[in-house]
Protein backbone atom coordinates (compact mmCIF):
# COMPACT_ATOMS: atom_id res chain seq x y z
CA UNK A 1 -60.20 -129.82 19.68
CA UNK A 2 -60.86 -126.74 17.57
CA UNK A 3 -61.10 -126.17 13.54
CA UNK A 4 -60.07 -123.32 11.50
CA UNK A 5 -60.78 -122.65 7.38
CA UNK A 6 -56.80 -121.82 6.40
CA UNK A 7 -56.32 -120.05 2.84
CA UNK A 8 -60.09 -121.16 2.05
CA UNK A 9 -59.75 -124.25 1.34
CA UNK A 10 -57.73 -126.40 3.65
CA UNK A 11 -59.57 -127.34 7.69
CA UNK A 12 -56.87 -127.38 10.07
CA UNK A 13 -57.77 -129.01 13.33
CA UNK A 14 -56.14 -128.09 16.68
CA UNK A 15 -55.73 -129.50 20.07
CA UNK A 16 -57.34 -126.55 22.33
CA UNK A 17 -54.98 -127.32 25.19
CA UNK A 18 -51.39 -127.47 23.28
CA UNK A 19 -52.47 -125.65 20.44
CA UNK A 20 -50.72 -128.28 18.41
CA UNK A 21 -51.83 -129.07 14.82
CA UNK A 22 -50.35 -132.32 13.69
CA UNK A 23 -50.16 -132.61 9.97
CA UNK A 24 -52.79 -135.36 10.29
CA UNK A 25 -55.32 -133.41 11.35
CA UNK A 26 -54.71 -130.99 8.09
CA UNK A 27 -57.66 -131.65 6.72
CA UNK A 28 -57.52 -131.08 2.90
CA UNK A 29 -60.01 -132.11 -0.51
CA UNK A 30 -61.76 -128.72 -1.03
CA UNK A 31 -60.69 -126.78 -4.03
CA UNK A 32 -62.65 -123.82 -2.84
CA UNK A 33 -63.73 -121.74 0.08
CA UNK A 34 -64.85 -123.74 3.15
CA UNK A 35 -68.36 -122.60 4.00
CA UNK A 36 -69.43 -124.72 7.07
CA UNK A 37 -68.23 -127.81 9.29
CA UNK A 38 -70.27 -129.55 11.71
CA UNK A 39 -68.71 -131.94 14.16
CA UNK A 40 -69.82 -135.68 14.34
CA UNK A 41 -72.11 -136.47 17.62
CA UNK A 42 -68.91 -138.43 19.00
CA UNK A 43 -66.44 -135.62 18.37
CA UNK A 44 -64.03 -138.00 16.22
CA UNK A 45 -64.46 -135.85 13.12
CA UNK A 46 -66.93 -133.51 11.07
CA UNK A 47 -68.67 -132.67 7.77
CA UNK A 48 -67.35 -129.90 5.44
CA UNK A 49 -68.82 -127.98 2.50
CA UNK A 50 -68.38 -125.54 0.62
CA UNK A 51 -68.67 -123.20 -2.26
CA UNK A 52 -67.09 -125.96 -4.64
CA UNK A 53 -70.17 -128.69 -4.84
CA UNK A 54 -68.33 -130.93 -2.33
CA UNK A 55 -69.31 -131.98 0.96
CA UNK A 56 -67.04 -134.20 2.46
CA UNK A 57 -67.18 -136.23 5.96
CA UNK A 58 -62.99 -136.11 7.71
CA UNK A 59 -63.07 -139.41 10.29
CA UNK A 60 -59.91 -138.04 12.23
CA UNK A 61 -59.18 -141.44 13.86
CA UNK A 62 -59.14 -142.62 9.97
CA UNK A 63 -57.23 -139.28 9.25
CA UNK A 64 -54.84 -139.88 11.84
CA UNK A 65 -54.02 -143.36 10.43
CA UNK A 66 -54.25 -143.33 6.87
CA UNK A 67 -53.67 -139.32 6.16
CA UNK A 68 -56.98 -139.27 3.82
CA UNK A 69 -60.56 -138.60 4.05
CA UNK A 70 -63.25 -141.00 3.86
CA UNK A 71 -63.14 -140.20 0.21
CA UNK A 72 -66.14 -143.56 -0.52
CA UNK A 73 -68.75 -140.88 1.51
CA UNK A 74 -67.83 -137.97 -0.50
CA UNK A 75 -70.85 -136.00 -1.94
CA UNK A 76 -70.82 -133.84 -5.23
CA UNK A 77 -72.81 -131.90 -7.07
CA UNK A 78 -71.54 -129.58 -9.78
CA UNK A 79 -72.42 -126.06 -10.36
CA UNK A 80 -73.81 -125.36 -6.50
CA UNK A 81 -71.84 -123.34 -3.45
CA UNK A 82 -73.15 -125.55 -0.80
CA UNK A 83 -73.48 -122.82 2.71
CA UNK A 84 -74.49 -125.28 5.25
CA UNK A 85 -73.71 -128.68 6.00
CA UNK A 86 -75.55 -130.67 9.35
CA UNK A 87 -75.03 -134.43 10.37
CA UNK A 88 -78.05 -135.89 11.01
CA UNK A 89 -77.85 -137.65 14.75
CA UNK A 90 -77.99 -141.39 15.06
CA UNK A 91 -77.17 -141.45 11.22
CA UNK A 92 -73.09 -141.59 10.83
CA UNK A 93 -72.11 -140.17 7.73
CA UNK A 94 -75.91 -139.04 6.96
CA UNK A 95 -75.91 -134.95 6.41
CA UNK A 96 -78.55 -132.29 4.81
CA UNK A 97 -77.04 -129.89 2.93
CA UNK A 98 -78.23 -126.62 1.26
CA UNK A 99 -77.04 -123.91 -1.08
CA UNK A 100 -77.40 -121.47 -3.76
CA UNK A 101 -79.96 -123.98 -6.22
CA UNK A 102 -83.05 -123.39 -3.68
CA UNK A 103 -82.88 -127.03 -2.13
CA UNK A 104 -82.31 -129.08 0.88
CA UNK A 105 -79.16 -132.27 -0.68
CA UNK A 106 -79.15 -135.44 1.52
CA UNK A 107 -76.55 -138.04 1.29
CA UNK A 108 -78.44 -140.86 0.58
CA UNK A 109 -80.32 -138.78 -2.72
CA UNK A 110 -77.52 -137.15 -4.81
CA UNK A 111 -79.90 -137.22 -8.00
CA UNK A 112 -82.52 -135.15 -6.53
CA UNK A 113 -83.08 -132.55 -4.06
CA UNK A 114 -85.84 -131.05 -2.37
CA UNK A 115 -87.11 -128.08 -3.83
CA UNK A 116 -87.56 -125.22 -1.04
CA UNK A 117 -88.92 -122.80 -3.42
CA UNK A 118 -86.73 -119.76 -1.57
CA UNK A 119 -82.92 -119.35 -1.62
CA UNK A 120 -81.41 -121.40 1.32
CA UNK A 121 -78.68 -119.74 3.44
CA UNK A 122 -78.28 -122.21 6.76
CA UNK A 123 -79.79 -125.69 7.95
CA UNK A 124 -79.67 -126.41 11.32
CA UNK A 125 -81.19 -129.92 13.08
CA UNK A 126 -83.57 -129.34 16.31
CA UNK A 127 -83.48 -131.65 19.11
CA UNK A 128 -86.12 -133.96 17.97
CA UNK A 129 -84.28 -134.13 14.78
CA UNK A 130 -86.89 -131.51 12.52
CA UNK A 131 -85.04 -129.42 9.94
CA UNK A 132 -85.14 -125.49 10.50
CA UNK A 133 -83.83 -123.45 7.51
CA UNK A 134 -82.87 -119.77 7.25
């Protein structure tokens, strides 16, 4: 399976050998531009953000059967484009997040975030699970 951003808001997900994109796997919720996914460990589904203040977590087993997102794990925050969006490993439905307010969101602290002190463009999650951001 492979996902595309279509018309900026909208992840459509595609089998990579039929190139088939059943209308279940049109992944939808973002009212803005899509700025990153990152697949789940498992491959069932990923995490989205983007430039709206939404970061939202598409199960595609639960897509598949109930057409809707996991809309209980959503995570909001109004007034920042969110850039970068990485699961955390061993931790479904954990993530880090960062974006144009200068700090690092997780999904467990939606009140708070960690203050980088620099303007965040990209997390990414090392091997031993250590945050490295650009």
């Amino acid at each position: 399976m492979f996902a595309c951003a279509v018309g900026n808001n909208a992840i459509w997900v595609y089998n990579f050998y039929t190139e088939d994109c059943p209308q279940y796997y049109q992944c939808k919720g973002h009212v803005n531009k899509v700025r990153c996914i990152d697949w789940f460990e498992n491959d069932t589904g990923f995490t989205s953000c983007g430039i709206d203040g939404n970061v939202y977590f598409y199960d595609l087993i639960v897509q598949k059967e109930n057409q809707q997102r996991l809309n209980d794990k959503d995570f909001n925050q109004k007034n920042i484009n969110f850039t970068s969006v990485v699961n955390i490993p061993g931790k479904p439905f954990e993530m880090y997040a960062v974006g144009n307010d200068r700090k690092i969101w997780h999904s467990k602290d939606n009140k708070n975030g960690f203050d980088a002190g620099v303007q965040l463009s990209q997390i990414v999650l090392t091997s031993n699970q250590k945050a490295l951001i650009a």
